[in-house]
PDB file of N, CA and C in Angstrom:
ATOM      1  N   UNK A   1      47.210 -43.590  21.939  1.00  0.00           N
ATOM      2  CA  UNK A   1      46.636 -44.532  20.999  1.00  0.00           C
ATOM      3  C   UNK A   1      46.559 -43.856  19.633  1.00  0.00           C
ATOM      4  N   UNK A   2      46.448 -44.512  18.544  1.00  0.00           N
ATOM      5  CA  UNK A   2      46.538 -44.178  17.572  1.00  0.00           C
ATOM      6  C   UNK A   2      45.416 -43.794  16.947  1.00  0.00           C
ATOM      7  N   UNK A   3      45.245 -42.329  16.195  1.00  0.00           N
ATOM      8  CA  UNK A   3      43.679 -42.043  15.915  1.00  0.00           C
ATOM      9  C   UNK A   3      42.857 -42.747  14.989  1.00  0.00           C
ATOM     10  N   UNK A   4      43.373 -43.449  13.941  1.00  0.00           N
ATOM     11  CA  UNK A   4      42.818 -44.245  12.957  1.00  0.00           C
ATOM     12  C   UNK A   4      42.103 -45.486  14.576  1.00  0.00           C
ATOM     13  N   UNK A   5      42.597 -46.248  15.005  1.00  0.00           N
ATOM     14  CA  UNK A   5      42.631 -47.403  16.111  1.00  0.00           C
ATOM     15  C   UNK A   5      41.199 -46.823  17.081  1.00  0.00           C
ATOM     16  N   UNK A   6      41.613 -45.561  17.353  1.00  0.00           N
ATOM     17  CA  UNK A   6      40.441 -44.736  17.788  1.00  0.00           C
ATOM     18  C   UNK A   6      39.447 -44.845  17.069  1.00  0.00           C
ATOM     19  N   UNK A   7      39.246 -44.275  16.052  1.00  0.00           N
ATOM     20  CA  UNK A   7      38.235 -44.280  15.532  1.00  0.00           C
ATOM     21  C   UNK A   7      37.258 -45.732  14.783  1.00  0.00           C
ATOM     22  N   UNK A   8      37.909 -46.551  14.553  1.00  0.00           N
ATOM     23  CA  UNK A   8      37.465 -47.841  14.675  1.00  0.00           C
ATOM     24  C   UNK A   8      36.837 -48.549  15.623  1.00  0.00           C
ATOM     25  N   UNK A   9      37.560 -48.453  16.968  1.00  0.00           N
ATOM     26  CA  UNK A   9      37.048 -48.474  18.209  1.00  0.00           C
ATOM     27  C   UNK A   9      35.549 -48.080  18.358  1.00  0.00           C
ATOM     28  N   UNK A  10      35.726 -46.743  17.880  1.00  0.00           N
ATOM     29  CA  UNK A  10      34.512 -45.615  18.415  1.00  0.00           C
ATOM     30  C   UNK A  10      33.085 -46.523  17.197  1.00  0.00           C
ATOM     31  N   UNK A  11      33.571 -46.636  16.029  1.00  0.00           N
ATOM     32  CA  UNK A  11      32.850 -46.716  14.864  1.00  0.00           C
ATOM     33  C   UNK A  11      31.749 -48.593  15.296  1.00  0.00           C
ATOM     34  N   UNK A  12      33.464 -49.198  15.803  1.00  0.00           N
ATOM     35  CA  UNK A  12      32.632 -50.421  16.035  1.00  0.00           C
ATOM     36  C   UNK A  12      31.838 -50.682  17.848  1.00  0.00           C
ATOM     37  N   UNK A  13      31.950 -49.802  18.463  1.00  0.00           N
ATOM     38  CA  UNK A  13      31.029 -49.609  19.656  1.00  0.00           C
ATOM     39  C   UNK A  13      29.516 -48.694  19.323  1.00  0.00           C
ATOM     40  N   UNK A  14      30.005 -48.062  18.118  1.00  0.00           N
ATOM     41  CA  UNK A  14      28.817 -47.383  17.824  1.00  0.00           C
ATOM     42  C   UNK A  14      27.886 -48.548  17.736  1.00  0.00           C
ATOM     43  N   UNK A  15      28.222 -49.530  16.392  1.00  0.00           N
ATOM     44  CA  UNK A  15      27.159 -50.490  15.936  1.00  0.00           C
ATOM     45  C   UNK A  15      26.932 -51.334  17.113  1.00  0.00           C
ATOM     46  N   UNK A  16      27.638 -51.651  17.968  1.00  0.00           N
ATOM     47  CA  UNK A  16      27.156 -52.630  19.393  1.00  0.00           C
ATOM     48  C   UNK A  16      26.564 -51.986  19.587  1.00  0.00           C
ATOM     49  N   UNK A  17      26.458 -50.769  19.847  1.00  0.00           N
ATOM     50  CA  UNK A  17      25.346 -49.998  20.746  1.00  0.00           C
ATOM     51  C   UNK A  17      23.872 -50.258  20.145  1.00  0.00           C
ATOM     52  N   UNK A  18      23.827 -50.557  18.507  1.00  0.00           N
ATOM     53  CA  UNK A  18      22.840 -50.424  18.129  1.00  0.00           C
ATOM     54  C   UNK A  18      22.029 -52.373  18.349  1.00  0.00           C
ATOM     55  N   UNK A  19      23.115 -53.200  17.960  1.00  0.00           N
ATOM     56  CA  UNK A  19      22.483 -54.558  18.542  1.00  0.00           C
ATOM     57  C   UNK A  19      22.359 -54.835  19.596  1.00  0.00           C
ATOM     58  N   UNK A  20      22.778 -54.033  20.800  1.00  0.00           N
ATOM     59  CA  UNK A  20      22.272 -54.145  22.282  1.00  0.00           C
ATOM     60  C   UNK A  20      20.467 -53.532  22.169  1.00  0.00           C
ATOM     61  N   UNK A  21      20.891 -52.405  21.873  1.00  0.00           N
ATOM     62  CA  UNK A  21      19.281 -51.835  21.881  1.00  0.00           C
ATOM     63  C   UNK A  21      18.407 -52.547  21.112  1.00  0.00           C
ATOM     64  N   UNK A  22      18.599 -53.055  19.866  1.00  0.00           N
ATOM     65  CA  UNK A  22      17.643 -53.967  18.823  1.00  0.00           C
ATOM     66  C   UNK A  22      17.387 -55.794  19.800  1.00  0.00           C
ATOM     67  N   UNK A  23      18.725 -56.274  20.553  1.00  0.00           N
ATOM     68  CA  UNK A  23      18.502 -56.725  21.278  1.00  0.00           C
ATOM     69  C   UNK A  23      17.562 -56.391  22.625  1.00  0.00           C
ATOM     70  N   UNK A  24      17.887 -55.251  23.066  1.00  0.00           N
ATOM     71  CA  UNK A  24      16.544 -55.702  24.493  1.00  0.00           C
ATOM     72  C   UNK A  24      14.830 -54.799  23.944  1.00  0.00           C
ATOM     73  N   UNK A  25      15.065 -54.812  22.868  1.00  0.00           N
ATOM     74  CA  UNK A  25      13.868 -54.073  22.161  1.00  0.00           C
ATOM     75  C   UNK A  25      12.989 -55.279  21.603  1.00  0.00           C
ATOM     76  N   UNK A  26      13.590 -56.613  21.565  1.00  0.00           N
ATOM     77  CA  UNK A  26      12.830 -57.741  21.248  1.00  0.00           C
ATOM     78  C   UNK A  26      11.900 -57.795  22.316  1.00  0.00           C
ATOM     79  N   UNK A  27      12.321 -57.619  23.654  1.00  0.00           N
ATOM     80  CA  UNK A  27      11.310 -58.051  24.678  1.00  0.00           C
ATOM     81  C   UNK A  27       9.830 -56.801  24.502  1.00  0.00           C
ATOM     82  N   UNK A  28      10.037 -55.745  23.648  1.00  0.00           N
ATOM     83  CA  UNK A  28       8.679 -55.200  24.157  1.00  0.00           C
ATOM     84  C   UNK A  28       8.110 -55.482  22.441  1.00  0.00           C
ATOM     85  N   UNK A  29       7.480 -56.069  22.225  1.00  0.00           N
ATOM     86  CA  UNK A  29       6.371 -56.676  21.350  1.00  0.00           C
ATOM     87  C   UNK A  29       5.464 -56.044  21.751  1.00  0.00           C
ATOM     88  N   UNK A  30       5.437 -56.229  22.812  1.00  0.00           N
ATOM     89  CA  UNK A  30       3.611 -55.674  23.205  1.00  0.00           C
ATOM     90  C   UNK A  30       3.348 -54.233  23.677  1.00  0.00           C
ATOM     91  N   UNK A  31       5.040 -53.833  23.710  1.00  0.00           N
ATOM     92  CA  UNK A  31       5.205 -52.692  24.317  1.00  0.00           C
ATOM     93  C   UNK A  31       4.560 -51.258  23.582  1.00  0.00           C
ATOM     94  N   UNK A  32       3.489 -50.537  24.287  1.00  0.00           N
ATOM     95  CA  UNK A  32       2.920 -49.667  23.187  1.00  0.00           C
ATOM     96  C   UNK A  32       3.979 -48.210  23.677  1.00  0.00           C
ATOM     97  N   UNK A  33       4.731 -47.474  22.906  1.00  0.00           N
ATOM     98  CA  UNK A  33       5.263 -46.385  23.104  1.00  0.00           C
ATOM     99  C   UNK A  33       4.602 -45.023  23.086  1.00  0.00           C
ATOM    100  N   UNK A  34       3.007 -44.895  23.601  1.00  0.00           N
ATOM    101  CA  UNK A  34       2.503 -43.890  23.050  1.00  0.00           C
ATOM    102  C   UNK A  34       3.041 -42.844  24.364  1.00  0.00           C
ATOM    103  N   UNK A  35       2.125 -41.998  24.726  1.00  0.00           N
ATOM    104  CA  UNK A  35       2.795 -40.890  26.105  1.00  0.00           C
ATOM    105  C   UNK A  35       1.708 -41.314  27.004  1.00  0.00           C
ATOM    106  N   UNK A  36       1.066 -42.355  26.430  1.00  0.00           N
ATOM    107  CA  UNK A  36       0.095 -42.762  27.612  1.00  0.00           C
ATOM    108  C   UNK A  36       0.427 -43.629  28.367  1.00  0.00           C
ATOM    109  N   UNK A  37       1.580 -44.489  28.001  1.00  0.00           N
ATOM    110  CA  UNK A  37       2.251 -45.583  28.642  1.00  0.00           C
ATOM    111  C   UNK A  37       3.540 -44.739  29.055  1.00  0.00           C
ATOM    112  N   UNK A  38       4.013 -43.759  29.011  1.00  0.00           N
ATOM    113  CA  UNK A  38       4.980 -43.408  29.588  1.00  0.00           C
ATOM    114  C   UNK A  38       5.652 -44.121  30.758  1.00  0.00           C
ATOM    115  N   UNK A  39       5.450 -44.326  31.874  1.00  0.00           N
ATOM    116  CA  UNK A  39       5.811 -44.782  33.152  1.00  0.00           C
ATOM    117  C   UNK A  39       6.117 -46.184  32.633  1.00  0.00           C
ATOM    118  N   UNK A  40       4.876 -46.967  31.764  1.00  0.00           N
ATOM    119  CA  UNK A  40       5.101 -48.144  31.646  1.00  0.00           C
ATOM    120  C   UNK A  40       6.562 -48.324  31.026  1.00  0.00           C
ATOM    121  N   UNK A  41       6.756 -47.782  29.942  1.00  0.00           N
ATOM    122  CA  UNK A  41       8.020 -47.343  28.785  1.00  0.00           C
ATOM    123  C   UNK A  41       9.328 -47.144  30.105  1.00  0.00           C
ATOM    124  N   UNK A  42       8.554 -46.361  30.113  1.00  0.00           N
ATOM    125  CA  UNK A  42      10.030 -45.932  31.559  1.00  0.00           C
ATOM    126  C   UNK A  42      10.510 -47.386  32.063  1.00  0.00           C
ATOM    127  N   UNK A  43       9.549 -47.944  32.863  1.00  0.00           N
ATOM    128  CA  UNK A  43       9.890 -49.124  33.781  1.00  0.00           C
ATOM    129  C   UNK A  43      10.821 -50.162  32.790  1.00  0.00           C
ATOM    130  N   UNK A  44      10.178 -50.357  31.358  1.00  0.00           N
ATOM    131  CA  UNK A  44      10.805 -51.044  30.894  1.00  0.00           C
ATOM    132  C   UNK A  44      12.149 -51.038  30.353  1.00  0.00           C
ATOM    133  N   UNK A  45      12.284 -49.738  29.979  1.00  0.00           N
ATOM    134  CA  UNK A  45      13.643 -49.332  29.687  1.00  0.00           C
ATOM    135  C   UNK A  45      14.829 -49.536  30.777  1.00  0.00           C
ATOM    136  N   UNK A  46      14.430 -49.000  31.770  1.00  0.00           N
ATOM    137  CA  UNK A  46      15.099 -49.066  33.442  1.00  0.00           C
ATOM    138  C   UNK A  46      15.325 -50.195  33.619  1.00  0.00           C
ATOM    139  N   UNK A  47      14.877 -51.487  32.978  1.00  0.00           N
ATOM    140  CA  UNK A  47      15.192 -52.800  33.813  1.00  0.00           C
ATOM    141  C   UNK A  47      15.800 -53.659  33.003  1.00  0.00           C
ATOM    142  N   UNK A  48      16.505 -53.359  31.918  1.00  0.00           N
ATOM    143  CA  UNK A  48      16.782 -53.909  30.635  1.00  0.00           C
ATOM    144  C   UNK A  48      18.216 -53.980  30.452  1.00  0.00           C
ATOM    145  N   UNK A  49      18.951 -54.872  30.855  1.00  0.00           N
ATOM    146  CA  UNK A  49      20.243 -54.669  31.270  1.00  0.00           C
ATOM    147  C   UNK A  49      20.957 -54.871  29.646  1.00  0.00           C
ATOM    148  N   UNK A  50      20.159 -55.453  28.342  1.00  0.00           N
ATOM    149  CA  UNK A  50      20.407 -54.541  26.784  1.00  0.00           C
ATOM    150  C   UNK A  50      20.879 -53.387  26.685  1.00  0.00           C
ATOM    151  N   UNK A  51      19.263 -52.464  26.941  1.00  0.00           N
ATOM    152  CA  UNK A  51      19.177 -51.292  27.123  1.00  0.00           C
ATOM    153  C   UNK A  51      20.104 -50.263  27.457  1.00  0.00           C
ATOM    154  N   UNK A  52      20.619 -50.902  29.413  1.00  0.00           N
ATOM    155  CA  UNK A  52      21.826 -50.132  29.290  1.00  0.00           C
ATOM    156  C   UNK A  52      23.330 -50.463  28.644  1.00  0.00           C
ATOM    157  N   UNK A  53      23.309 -51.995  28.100  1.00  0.00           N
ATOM    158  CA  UNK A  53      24.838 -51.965  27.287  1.00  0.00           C
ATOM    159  C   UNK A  53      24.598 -50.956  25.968  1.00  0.00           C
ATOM    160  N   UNK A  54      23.816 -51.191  25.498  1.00  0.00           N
ATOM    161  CA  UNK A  54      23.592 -50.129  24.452  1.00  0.00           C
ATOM    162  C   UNK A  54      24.335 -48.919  24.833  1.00  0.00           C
ATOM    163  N   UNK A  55      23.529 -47.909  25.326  1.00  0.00           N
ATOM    164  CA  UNK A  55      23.951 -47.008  26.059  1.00  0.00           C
ATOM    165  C   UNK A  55      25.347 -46.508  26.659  1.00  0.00           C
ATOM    166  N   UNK A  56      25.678 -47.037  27.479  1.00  0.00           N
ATOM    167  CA  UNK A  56      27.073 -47.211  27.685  1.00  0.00           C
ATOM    168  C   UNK A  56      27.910 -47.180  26.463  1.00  0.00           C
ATOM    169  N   UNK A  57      27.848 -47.969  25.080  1.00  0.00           N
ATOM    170  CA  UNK A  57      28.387 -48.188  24.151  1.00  0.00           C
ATOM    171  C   UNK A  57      28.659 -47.239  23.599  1.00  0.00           C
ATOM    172  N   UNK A  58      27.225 -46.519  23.753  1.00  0.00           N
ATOM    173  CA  UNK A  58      27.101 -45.241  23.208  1.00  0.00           C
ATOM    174  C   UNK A  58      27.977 -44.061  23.532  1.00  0.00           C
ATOM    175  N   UNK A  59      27.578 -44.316  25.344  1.00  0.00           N
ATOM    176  CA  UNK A  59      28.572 -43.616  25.568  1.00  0.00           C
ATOM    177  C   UNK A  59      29.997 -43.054  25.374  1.00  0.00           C
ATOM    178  N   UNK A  60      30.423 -44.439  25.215  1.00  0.00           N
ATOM    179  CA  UNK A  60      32.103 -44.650  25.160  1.00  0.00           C
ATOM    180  C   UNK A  60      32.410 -44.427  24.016  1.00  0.00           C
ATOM    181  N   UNK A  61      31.278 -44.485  23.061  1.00  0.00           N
ATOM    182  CA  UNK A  61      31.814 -44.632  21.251  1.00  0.00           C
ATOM    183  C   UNK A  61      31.708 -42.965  21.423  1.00  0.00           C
ATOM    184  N   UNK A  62      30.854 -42.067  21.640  1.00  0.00           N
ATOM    185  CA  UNK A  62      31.135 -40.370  21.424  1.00  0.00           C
ATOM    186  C   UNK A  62      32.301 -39.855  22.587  1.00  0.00           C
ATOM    187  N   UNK A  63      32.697 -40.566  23.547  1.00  0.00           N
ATOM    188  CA  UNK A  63      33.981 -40.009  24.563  1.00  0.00           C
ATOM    189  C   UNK A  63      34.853 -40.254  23.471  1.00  0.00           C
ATOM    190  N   UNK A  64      35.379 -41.703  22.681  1.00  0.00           N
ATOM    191  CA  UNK A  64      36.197 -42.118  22.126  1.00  0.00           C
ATOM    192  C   UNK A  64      36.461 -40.460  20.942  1.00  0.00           C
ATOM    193  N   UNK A  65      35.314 -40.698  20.085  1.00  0.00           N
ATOM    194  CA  UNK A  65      34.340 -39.830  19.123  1.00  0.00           C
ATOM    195  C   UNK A  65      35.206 -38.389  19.035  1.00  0.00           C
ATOM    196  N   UNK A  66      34.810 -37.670  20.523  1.00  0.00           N
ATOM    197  CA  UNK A  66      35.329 -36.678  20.714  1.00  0.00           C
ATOM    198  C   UNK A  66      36.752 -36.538  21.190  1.00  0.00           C
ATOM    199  N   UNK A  67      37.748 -37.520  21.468  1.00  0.00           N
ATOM    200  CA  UNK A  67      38.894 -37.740  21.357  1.00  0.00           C
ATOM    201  C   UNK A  67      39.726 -37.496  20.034  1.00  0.00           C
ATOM    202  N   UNK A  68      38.576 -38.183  18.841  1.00  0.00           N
ATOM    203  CA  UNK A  68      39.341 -38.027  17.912  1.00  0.00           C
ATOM    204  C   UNK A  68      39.176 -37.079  16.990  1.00  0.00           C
ATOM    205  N   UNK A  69      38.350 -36.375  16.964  1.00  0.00           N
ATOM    206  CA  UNK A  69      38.009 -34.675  16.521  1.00  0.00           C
ATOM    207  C   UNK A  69      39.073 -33.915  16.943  1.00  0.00           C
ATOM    208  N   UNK A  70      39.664 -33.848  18.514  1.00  0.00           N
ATOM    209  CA  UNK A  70      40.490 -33.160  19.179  1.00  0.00           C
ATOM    210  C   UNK A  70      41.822 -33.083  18.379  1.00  0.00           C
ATOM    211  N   UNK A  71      41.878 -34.678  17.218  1.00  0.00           N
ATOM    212  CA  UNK A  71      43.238 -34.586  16.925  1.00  0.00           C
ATOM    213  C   UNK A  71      43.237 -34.675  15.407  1.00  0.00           C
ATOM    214  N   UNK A  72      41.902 -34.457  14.517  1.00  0.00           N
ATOM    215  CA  UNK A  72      41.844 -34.410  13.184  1.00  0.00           C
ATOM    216  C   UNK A  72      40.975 -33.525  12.832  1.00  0.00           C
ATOM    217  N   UNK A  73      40.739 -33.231  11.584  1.00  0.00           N
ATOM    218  CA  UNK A  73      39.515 -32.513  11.233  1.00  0.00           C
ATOM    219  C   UNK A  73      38.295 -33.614  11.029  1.00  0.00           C
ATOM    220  N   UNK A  74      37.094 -33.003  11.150  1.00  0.00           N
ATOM    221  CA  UNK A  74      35.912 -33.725  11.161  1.00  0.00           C
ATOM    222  C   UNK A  74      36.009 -34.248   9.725  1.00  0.00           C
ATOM    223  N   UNK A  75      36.167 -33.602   8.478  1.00  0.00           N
ATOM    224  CA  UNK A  75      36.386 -34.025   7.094  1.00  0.00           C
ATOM    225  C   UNK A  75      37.129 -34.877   6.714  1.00  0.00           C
ATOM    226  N   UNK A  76      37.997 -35.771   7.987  1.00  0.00           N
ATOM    227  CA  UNK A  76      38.882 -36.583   7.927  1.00  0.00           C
ATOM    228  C   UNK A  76      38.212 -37.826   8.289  1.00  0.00           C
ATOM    229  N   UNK A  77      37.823 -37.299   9.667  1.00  0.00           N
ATOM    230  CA  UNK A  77      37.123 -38.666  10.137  1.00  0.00           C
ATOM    231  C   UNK A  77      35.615 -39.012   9.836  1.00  0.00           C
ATOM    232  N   UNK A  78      35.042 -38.268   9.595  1.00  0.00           N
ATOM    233  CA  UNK A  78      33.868 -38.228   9.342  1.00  0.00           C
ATOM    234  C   UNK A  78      33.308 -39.900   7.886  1.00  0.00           C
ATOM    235  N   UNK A  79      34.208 -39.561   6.997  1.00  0.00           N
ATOM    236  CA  UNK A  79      34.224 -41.162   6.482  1.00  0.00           C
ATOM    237  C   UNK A  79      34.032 -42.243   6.957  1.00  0.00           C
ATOM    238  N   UNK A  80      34.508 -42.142   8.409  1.00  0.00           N
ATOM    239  CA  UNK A  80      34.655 -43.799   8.398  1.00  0.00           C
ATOM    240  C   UNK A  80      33.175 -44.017   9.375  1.00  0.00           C
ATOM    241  N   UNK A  81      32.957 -43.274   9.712  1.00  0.00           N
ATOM    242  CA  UNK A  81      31.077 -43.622  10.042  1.00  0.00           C
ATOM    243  C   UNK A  81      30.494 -44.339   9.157  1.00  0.00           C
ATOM    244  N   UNK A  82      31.084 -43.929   7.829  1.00  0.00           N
ATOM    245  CA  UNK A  82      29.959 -44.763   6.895  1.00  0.00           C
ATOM    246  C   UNK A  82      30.739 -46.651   7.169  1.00  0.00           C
ATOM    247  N   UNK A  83      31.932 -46.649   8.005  1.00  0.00           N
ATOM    248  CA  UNK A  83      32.082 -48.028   8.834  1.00  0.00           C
ATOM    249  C   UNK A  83      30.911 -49.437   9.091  1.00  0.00           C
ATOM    250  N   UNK A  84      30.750 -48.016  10.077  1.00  0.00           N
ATOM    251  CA  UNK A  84      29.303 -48.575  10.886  1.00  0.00           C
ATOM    252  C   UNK A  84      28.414 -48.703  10.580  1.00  0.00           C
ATOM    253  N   UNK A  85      27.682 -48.467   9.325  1.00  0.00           N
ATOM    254  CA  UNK A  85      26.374 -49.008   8.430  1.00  0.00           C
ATOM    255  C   UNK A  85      27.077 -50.568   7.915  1.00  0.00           C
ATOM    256  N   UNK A  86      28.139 -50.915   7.565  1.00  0.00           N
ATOM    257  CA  UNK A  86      28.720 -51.946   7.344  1.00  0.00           C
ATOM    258  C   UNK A  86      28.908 -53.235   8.177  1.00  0.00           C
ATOM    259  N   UNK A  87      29.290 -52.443  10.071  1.00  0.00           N
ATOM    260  CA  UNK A  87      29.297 -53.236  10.600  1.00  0.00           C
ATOM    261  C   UNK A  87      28.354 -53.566  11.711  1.00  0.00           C
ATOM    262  N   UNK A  88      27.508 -52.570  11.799  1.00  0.00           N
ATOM    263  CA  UNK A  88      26.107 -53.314  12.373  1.00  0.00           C
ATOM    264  C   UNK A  88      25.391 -54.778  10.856  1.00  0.00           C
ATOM    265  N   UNK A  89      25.360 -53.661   9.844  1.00  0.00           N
ATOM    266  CA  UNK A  89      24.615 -54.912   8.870  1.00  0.00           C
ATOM    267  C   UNK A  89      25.236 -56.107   9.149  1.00  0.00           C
ATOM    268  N   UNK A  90      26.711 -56.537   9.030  1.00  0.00           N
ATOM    269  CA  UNK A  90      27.014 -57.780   9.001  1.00  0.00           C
ATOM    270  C   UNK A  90      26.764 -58.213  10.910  1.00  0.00           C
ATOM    271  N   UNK A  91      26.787 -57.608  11.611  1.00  0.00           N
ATOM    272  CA  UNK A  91      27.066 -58.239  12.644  1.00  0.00           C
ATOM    273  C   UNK A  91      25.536 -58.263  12.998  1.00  0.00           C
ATOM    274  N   UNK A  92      24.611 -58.045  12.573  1.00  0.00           N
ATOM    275  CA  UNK A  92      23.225 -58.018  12.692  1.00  0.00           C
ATOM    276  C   UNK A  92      22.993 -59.550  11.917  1.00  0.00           C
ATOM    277  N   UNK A  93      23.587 -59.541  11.030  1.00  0.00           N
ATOM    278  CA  UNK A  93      23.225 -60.680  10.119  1.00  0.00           C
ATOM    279  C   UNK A  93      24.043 -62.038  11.049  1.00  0.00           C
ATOM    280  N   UNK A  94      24.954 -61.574  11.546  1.00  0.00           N
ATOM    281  CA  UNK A  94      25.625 -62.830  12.275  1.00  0.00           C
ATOM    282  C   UNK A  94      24.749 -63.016  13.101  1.00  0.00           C
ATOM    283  N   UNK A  95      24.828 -62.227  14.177  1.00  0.00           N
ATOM    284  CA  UNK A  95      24.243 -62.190  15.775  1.00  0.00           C
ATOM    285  C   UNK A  95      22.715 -62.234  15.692  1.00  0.00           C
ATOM    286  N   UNK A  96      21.931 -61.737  14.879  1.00  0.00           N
ATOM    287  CA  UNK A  96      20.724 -61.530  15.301  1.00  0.00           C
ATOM    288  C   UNK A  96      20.054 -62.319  13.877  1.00  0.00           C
ATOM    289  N   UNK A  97      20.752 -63.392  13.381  1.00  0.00           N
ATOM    290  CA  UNK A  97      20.377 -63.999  12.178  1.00  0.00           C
ATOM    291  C   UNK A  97      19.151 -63.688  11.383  1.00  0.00           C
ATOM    292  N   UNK A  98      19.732 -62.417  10.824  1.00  0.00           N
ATOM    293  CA  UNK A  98      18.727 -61.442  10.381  1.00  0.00           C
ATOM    294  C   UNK A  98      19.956 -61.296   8.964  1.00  0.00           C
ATOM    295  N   UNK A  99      18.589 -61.336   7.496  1.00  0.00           N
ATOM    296  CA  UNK A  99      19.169 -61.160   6.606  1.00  0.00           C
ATOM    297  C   UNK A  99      18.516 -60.121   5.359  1.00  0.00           C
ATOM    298  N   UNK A 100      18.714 -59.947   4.285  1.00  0.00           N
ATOM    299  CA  UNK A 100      18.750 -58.916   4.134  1.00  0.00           C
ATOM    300  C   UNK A 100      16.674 -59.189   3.693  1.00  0.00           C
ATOM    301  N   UNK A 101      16.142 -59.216   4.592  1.00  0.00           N
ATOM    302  CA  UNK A 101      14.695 -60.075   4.230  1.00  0.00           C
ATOM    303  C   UNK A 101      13.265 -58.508   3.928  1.00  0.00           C
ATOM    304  N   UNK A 102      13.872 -57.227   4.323  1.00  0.00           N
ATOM    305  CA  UNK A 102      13.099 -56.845   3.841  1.00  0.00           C
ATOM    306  C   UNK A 102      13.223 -55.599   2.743  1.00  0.00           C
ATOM    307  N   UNK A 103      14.239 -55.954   1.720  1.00  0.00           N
ATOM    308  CA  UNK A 103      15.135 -55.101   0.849  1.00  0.00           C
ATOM    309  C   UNK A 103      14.260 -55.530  -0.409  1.00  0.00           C
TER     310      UNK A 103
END
């Protein structure tokens, strides 16, 4: 595959990763994250089938990630991260009809 193709890939699974998690992070409102709820935190994370697409995304976007380091210098690719501030914002604004409301 082609490393530019790669890294797009990687750049736009990054930002899914981040509207999966902002997605199943709606359900805890009430959710308190201190270390006193730990277990509670736990349970909720564990059952959040968001949670783990996130994750996974994540996953696959740093396997991809480290694929393409193997075949450029980091000073090469390292640019196009700034991608993914671009395409979570818009796809946040699509998907999660969220706009630019607290800028």
């Amino acid at each position: 595959m082609n490393v530019y193709i790669t890294i797009i890939i990687s750049v736009l699974l990054n930002a899914s990763a981040q509207l999966f998690l902002k997605a199943g992070m709606r359900s805890a409102k009430n959710l308190d994250f201190g270390i006193n709820n730990l277990l509670e935190v736990i349970k909720f994370l564990s059952t959040n089938g968001y949670i783990y697409l996130g994750f996974f995304c994540y996953f696959v976007s740093v396997w991809l990630w480290l694929a393409v380091l193997k075949k450029i210098d980091v000073m090469v690719a390292y640019p196009f991260i700034s991608m993914g501030i671009l395409f979570t914002t818009f796809f946040a604004m699509v998907n999660l009809q969220r706009a630019f409301e607290h800028l």
